[in-house]
PDB file of N, CA and C in Angstrom:
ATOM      1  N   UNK A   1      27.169 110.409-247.943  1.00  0.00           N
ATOM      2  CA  UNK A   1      27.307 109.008-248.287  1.00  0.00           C
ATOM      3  C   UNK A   1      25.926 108.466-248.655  1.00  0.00           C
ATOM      4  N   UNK A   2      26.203 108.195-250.138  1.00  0.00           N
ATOM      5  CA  UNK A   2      24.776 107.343-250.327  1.00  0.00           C
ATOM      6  C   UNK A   2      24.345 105.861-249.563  1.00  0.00           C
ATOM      7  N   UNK A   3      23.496 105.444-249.603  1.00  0.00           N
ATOM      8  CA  UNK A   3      22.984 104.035-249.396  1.00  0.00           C
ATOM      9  C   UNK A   3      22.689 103.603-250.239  1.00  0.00           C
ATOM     10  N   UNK A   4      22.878 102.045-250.652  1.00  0.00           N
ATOM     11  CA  UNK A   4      22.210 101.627-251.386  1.00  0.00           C
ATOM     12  C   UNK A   4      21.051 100.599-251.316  1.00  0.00           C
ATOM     13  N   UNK A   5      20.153 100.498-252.370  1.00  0.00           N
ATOM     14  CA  UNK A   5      18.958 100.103-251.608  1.00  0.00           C
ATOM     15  C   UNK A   5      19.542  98.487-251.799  1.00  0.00           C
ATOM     16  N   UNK A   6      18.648  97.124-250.964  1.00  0.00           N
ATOM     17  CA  UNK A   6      19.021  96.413-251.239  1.00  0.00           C
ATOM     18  C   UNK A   6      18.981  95.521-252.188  1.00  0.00           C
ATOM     19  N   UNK A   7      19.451  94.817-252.803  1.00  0.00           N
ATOM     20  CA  UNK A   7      18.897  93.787-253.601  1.00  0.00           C
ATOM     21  C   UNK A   7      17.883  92.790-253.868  1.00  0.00           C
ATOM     22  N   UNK A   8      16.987  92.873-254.807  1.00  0.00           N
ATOM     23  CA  UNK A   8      15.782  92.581-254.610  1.00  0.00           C
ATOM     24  C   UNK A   8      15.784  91.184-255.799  1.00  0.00           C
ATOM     25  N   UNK A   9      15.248  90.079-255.546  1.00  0.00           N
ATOM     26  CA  UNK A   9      15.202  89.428-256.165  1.00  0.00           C
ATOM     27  C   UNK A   9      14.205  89.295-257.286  1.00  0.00           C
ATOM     28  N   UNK A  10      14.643  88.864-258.465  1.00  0.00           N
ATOM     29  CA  UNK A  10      13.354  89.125-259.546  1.00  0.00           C
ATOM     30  C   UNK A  10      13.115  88.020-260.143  1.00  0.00           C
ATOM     31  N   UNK A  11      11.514  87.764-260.071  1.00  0.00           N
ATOM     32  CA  UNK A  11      11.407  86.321-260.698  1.00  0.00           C
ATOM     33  C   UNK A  11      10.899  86.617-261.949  1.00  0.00           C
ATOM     34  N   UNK A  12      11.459  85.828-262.951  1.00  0.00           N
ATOM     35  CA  UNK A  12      11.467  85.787-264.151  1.00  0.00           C
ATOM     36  C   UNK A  12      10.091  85.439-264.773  1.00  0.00           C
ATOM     37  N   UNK A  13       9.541  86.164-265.583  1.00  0.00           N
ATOM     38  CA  UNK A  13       7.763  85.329-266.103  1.00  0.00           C
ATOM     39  C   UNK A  13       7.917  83.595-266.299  1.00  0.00           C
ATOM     40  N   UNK A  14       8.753  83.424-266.845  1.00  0.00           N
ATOM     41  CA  UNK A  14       8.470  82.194-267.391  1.00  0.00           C
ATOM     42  C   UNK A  14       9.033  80.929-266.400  1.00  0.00           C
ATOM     43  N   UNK A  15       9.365  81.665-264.970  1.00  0.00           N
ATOM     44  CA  UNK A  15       9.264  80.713-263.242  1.00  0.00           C
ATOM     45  C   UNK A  15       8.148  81.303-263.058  1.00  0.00           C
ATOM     46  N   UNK A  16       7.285  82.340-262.872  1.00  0.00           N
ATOM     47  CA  UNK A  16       6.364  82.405-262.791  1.00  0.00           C
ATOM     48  C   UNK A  16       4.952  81.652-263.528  1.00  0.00           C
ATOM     49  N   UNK A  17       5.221  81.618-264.602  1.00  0.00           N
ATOM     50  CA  UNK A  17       4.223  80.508-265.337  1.00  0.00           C
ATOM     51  C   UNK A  17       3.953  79.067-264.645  1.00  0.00           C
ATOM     52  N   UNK A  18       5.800  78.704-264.479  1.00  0.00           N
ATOM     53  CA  UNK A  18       5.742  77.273-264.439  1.00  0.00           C
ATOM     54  C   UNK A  18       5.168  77.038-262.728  1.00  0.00           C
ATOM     55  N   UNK A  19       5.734  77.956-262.021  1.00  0.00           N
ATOM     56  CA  UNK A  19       4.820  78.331-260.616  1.00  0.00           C
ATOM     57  C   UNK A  19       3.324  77.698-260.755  1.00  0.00           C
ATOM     58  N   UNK A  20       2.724  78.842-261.430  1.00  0.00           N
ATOM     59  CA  UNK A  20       1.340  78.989-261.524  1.00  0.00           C
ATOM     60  C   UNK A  20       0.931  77.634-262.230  1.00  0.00           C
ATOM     61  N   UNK A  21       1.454  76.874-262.682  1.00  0.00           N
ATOM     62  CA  UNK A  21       1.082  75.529-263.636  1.00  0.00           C
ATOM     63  C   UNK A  21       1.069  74.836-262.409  1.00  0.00           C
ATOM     64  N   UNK A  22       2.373  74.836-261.714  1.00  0.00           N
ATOM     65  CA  UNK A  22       2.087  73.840-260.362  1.00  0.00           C
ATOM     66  C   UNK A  22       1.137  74.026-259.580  1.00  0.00           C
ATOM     67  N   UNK A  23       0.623  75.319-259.114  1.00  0.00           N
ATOM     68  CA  UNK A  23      -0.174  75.453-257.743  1.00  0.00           C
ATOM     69  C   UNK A  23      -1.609  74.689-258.528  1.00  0.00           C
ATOM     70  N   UNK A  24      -1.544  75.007-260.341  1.00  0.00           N
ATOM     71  CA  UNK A  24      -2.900  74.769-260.565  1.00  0.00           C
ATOM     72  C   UNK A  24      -3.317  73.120-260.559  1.00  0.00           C
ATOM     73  N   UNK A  25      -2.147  72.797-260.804  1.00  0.00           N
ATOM     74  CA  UNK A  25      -2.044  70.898-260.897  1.00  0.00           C
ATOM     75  C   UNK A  25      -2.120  70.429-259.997  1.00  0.00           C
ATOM     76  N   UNK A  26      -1.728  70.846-258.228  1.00  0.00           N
ATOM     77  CA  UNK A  26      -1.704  71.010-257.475  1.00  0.00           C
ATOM     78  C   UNK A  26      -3.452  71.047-256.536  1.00  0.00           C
ATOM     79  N   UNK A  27      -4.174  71.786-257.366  1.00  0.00           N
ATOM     80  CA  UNK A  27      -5.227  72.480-256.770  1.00  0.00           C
ATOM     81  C   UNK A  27      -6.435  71.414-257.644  1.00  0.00           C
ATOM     82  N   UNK A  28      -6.443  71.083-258.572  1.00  0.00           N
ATOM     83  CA  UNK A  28      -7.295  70.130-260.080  1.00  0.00           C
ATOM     84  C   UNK A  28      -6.673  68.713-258.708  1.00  0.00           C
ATOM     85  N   UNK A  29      -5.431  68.151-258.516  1.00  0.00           N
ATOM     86  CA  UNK A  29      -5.493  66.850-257.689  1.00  0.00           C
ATOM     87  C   UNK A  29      -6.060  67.000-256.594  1.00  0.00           C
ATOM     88  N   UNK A  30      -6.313  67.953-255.824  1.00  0.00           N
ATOM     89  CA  UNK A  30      -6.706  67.591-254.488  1.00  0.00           C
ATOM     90  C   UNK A  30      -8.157  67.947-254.837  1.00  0.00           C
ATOM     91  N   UNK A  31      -8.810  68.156-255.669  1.00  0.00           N
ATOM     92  CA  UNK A  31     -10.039  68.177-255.980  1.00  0.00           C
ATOM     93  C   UNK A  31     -10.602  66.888-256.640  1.00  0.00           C
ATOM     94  N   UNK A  32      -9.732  66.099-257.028  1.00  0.00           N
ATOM     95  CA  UNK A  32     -10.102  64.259-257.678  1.00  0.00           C
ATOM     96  C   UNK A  32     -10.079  63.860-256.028  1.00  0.00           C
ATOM     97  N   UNK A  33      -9.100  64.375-255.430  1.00  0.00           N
ATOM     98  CA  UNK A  33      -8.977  62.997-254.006  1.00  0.00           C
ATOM     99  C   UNK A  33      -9.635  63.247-253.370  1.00  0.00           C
ATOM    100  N   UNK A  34     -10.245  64.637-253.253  1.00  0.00           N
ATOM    101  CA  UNK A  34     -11.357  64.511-251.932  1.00  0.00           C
ATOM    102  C   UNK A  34     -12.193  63.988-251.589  1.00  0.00           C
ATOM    103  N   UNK A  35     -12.949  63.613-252.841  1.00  0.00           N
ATOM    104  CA  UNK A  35     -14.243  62.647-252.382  1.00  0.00           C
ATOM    105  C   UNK A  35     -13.609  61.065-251.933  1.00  0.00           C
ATOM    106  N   UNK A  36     -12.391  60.374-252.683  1.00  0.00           N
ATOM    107  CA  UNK A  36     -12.058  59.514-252.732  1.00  0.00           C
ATOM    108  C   UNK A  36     -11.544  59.527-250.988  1.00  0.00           C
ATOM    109  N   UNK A  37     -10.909  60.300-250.335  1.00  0.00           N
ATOM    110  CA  UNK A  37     -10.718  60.715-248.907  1.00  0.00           C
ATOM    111  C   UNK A  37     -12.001  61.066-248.098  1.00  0.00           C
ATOM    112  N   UNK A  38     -12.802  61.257-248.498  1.00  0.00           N
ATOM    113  CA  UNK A  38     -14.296  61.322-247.441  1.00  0.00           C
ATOM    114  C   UNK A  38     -14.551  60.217-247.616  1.00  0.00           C
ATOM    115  N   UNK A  39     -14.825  59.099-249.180  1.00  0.00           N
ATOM    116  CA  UNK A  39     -15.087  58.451-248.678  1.00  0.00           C
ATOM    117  C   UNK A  39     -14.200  56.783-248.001  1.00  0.00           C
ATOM    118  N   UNK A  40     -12.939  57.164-247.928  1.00  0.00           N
ATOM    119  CA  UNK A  40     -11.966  56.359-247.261  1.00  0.00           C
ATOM    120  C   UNK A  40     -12.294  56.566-245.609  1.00  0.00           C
ATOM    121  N   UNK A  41     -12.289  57.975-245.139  1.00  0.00           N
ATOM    122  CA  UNK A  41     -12.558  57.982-243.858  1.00  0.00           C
ATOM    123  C   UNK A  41     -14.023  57.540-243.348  1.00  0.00           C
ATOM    124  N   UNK A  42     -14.810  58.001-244.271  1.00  0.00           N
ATOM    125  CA  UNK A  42     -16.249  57.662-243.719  1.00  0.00           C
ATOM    126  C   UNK A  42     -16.526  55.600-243.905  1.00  0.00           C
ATOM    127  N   UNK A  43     -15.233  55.183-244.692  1.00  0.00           N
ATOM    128  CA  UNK A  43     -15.333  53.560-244.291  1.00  0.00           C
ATOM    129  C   UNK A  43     -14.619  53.330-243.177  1.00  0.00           C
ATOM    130  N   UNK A  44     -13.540  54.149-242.799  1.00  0.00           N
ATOM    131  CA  UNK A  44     -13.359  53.291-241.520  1.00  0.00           C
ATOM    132  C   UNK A  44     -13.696  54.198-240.535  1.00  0.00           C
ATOM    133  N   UNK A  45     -14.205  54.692-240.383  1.00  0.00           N
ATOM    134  CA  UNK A  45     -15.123  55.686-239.455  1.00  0.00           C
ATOM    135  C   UNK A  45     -16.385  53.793-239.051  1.00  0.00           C
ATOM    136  N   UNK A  46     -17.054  53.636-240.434  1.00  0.00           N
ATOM    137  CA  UNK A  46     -18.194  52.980-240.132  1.00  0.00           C
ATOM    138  C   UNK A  46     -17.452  51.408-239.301  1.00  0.00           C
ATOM    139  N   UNK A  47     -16.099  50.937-240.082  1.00  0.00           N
ATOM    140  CA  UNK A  47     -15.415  49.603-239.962  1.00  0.00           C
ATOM    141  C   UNK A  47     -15.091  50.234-238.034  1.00  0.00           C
ATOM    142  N   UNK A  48     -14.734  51.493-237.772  1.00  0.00           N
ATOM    143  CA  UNK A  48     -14.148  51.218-235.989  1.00  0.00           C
ATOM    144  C   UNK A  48     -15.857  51.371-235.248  1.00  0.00           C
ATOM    145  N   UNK A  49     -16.964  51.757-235.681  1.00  0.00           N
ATOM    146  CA  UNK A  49     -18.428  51.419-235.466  1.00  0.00           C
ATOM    147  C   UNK A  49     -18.588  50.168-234.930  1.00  0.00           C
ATOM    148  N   UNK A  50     -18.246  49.230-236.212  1.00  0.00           N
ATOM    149  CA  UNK A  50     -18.468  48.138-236.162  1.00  0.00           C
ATOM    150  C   UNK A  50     -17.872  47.300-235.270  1.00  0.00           C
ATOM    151  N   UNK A  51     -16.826  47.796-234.924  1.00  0.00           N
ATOM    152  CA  UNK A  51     -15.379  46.962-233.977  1.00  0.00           C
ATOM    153  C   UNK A  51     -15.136  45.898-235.182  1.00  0.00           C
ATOM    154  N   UNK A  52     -14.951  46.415-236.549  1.00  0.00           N
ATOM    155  CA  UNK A  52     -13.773  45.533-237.797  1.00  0.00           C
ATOM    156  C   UNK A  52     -13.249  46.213-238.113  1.00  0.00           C
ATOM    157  N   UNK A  53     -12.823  47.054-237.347  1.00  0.00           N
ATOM    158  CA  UNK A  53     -11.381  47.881-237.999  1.00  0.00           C
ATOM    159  C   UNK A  53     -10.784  47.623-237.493  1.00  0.00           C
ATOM    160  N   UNK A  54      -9.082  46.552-238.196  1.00  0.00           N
ATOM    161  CA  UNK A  54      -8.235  45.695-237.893  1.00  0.00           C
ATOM    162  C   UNK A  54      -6.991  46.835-237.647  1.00  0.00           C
ATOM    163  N   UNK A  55      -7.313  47.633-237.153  1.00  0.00           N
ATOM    164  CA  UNK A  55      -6.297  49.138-236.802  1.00  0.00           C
ATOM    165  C   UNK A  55      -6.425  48.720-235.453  1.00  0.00           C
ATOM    166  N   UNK A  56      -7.866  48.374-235.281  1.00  0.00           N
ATOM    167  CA  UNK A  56      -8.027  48.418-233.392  1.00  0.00           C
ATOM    168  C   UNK A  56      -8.029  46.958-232.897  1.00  0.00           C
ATOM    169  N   UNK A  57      -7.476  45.861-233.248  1.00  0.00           N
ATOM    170  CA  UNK A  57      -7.565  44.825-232.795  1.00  0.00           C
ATOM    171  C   UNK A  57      -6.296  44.525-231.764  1.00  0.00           C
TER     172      UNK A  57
END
């Protein structure tokens, strides 16, 4: 009695492209927001310093 092997799923090039388009669009945005996110935290980093960060009132 043979076995058979199992079924293997195959991704097609052109889900693969559109894959690779996302991770890269993906990877280009979180490289615009980072600085914009350091410097969001490093203001209220300085605003709970100050005791005016209206988070902690």
């Amino acid at each position: 009695m043979e076995k058979d092997d199992p079924p293997q799923l195959v991704t097609p090039t052109s889900v693969k492209a559109i894959i690779l388009r996302i991770e890269a669009a993906q990877l280009t945005r979180a490289q615009e927001v980072a600085p914009e996110m350091k410097e969001s935290l490093l203001h209220w980093d300085l605003m709970r310093r100050l005791g005016t960060d209206p988070r902690f009132e």
